[in-house]
N, C-alpha and C. Protein backbone atom coordinates (compact mmCIF):
# COMPACT_ATOMS: atom_id res chain seq x y z
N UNK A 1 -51.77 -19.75 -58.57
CA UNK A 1 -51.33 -18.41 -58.97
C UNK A 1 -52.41 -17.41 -58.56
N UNK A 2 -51.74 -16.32 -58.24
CA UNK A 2 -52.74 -15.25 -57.47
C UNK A 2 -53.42 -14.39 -58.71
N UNK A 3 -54.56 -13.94 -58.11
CA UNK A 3 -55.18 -13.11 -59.12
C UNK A 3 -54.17 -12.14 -60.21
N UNK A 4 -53.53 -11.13 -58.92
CA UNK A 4 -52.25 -10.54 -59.45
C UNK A 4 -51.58 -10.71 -60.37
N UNK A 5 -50.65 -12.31 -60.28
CA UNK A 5 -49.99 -12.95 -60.66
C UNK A 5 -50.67 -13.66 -62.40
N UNK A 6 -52.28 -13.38 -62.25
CA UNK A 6 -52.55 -14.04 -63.93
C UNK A 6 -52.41 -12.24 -64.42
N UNK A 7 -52.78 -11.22 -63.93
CA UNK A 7 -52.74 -10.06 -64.23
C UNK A 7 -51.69 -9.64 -64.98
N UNK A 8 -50.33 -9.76 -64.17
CA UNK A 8 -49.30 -9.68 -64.67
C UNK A 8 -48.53 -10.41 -65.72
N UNK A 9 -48.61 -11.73 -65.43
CA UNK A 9 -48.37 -12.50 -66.93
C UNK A 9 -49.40 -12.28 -68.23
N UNK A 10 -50.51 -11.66 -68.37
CA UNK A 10 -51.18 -11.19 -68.87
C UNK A 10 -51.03 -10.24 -69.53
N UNK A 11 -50.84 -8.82 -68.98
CA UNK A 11 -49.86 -7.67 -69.44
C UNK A 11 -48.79 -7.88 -70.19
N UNK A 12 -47.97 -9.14 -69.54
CA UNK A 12 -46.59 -9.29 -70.14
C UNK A 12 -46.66 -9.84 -71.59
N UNK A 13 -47.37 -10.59 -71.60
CA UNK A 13 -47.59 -11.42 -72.63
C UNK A 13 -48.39 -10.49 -74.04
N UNK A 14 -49.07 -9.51 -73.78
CA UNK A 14 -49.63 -8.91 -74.65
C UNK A 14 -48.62 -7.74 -74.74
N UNK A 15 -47.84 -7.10 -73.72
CA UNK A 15 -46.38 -6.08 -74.35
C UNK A 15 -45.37 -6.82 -75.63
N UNK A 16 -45.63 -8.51 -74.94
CA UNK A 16 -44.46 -9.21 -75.87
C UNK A 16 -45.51 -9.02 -77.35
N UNK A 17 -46.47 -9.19 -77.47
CA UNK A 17 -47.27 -9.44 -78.75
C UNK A 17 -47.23 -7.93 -79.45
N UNK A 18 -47.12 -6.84 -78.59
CA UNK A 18 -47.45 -5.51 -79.13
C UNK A 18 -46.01 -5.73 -79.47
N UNK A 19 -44.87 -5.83 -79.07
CA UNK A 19 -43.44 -5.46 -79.56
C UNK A 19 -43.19 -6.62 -80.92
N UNK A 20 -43.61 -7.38 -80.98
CA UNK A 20 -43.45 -8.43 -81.94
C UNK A 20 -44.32 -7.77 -83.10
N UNK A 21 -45.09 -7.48 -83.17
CA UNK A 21 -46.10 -6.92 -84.15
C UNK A 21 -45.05 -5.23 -84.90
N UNK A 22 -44.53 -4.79 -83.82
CA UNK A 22 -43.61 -3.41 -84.23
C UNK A 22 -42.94 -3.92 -84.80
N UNK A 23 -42.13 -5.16 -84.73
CA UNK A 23 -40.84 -5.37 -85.05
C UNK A 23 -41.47 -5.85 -86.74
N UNK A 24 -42.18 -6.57 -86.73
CA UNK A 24 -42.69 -6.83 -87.98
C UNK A 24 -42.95 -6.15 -89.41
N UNK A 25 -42.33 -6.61 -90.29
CA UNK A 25 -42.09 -5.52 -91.81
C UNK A 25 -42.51 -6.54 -93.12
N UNK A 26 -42.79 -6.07 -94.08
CA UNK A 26 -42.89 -6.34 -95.08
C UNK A 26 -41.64 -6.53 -96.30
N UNK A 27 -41.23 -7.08 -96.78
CA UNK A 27 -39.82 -7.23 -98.08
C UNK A 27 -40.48 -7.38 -99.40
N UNK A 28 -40.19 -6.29 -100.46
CA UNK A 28 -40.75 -6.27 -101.75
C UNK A 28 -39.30 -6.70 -101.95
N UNK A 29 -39.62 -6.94 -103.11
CA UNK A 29 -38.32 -7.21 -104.28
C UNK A 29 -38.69 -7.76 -105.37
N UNK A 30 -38.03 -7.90 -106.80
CA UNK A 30 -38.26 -8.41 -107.24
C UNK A 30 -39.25 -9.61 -107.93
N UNK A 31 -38.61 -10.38 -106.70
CA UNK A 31 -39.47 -11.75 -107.01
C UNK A 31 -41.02 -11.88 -106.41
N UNK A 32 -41.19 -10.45 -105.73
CA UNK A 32 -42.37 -11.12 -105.26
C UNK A 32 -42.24 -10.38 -103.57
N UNK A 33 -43.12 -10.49 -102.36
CA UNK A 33 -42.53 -10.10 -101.41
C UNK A 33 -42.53 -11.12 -100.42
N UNK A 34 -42.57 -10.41 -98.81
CA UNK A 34 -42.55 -11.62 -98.08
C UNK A 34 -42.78 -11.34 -96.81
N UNK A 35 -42.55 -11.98 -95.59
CA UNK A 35 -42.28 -11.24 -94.24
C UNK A 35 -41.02 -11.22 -93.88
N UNK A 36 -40.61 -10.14 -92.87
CA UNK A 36 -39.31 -10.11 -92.11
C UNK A 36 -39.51 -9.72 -90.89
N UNK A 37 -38.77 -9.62 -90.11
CA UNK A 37 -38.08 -8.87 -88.45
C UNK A 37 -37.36 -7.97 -88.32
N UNK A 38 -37.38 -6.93 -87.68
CA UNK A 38 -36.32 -6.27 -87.09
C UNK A 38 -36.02 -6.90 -85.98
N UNK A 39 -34.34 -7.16 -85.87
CA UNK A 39 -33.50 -6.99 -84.84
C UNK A 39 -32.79 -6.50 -84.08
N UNK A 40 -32.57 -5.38 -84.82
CA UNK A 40 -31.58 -4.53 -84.30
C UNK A 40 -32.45 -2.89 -84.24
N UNK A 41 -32.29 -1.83 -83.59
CA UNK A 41 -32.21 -0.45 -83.60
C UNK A 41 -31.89 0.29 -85.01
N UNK A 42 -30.75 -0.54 -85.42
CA UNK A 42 -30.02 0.20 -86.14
C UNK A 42 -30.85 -0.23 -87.45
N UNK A 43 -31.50 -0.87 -88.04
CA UNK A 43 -32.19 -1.14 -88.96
C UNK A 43 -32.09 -2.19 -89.60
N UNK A 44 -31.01 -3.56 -89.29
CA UNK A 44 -31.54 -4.77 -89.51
C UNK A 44 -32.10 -5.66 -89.50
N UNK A 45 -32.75 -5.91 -90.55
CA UNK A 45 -33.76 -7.21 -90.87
C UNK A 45 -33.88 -8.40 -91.54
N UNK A 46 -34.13 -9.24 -90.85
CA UNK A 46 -34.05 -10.95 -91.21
C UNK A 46 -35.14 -11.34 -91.58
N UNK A 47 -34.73 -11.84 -92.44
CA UNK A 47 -36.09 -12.18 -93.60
C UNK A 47 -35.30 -13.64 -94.18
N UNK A 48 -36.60 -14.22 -95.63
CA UNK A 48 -36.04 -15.36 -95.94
C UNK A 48 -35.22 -15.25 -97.36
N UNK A 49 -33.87 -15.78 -97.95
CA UNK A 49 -33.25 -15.61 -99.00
C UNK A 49 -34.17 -15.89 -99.91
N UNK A 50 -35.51 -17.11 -99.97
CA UNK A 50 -36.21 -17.03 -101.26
C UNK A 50 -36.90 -15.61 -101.57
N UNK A 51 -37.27 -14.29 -100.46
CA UNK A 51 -38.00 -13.47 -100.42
C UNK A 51 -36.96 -12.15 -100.74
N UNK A 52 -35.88 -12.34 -100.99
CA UNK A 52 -35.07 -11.50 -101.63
C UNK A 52 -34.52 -12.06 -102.96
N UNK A 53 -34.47 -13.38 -103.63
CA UNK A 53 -33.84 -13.61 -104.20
C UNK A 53 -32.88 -12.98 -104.19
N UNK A 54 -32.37 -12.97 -105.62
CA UNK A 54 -31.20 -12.54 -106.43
C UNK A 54 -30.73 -10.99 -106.17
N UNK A 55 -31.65 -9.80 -105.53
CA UNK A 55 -32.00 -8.90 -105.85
C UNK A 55 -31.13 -8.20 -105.33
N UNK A 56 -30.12 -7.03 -105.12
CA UNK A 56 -28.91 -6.35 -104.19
C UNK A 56 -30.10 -5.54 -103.00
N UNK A 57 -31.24 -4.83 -103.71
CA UNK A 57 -31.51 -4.03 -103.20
C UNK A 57 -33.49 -4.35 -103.30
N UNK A 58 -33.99 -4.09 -101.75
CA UNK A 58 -35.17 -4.45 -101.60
C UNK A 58 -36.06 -3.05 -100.77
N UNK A 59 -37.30 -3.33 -101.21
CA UNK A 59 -38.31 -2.28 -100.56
C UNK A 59 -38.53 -2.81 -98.80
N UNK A 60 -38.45 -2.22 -97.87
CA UNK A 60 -39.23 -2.59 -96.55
C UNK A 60 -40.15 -1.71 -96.21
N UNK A 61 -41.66 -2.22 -95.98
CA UNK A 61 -42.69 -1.47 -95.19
C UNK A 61 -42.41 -1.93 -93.84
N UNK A 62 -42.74 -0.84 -93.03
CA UNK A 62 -42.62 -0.97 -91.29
C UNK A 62 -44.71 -1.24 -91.53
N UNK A 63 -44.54 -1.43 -90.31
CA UNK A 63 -45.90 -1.36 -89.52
C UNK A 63 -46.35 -0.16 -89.41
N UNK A 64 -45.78 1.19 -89.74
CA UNK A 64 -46.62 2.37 -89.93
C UNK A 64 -46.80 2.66 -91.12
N UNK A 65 -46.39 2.06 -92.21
CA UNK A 65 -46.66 2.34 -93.05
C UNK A 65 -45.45 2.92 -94.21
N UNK A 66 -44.72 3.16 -93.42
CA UNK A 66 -43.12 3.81 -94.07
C UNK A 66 -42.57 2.99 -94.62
N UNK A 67 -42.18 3.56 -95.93
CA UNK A 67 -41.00 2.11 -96.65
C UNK A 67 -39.65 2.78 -97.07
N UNK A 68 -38.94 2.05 -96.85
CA UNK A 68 -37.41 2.27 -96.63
C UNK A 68 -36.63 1.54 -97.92
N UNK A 69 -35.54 1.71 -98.44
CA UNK A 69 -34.89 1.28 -99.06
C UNK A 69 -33.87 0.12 -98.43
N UNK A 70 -33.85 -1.43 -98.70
CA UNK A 70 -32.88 -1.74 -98.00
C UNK A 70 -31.86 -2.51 -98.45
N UNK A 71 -30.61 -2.91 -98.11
CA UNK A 71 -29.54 -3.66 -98.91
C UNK A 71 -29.56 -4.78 -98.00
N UNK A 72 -29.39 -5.91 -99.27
CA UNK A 72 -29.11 -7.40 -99.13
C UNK A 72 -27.62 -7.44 -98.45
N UNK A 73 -27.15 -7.49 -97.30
CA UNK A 73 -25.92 -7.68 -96.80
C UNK A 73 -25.45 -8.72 -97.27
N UNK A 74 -26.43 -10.01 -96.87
CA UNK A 74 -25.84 -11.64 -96.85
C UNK A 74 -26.81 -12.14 -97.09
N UNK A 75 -26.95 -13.64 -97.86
CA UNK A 75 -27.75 -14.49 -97.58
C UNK A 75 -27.58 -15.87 -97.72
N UNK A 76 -28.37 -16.90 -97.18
CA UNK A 76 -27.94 -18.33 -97.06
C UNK A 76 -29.01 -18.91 -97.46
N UNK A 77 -28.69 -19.37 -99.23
CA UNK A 77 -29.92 -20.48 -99.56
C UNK A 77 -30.04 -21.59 -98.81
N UNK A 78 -29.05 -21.98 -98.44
CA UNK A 78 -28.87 -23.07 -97.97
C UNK A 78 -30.51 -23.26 -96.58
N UNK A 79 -29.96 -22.18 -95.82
CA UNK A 79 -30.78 -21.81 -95.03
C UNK A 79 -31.90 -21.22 -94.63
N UNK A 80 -32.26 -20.45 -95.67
CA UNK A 80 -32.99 -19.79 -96.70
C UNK A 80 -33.26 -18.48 -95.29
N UNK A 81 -32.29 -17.80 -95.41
CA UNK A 81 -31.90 -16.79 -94.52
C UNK A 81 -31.34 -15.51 -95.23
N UNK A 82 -31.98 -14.41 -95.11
CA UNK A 82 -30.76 -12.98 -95.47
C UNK A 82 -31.39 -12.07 -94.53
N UNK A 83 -30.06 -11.02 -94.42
CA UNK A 83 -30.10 -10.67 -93.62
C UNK A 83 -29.93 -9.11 -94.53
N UNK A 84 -30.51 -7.61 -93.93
CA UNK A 84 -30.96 -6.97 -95.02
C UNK A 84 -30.52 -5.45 -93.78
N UNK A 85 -30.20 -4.45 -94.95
CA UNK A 85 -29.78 -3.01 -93.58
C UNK A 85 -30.40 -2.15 -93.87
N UNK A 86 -31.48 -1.65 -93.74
CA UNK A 86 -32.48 -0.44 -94.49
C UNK A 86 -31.55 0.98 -94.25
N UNK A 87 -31.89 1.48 -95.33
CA UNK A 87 -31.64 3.06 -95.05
C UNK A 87 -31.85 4.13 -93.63
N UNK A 88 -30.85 4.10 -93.27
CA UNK A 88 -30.90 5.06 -92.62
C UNK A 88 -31.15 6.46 -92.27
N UNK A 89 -32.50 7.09 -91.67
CA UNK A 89 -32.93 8.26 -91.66
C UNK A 89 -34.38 8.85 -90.59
């Protein structure tokens, strides 16, 4: 591999780490908090059902610092999966 070529996978690899780190949020609730993801634009986030429990409605911090109000859409103990839609604004 050419000099170039570690250059560029290099760059790439640290855009993927800077966008992964954005996407990254915090989930209060209730029980305690946790980590989550954004997936979407529109403001959904996947997080784990033990980190929402029971709760309809949860706090999200972004990575700047902003916290949002967000609703428990769905979740799967089974899988220990929910999936969560912050406020829009």
């Amino acid at each position: 591999m050419s000099q170039l070529e570690n250059l560029n996978d290099k760059f790439k690899k640290e855009k993927m780490v800077k966008n992964a780190q954005k996407a990254s949020v915090t989930v209060f609730s209730i029980k305690g908090h946790g980590s989550g993801f954004l997936i979407s634009s529109d403001g959904y986030v996947l997080t784990n059902a033990h980190v929402v429990g029971g709760a309809k409605f949860v706090q999200v911090k972004l990575i700047t610092g902003t916290e949002k109000t967000g609703e428990v859409i769905r979740k799967d103990k089974l899988r220990d999966v929910a999936l969560i839609k912050m406020e829009s604004n």
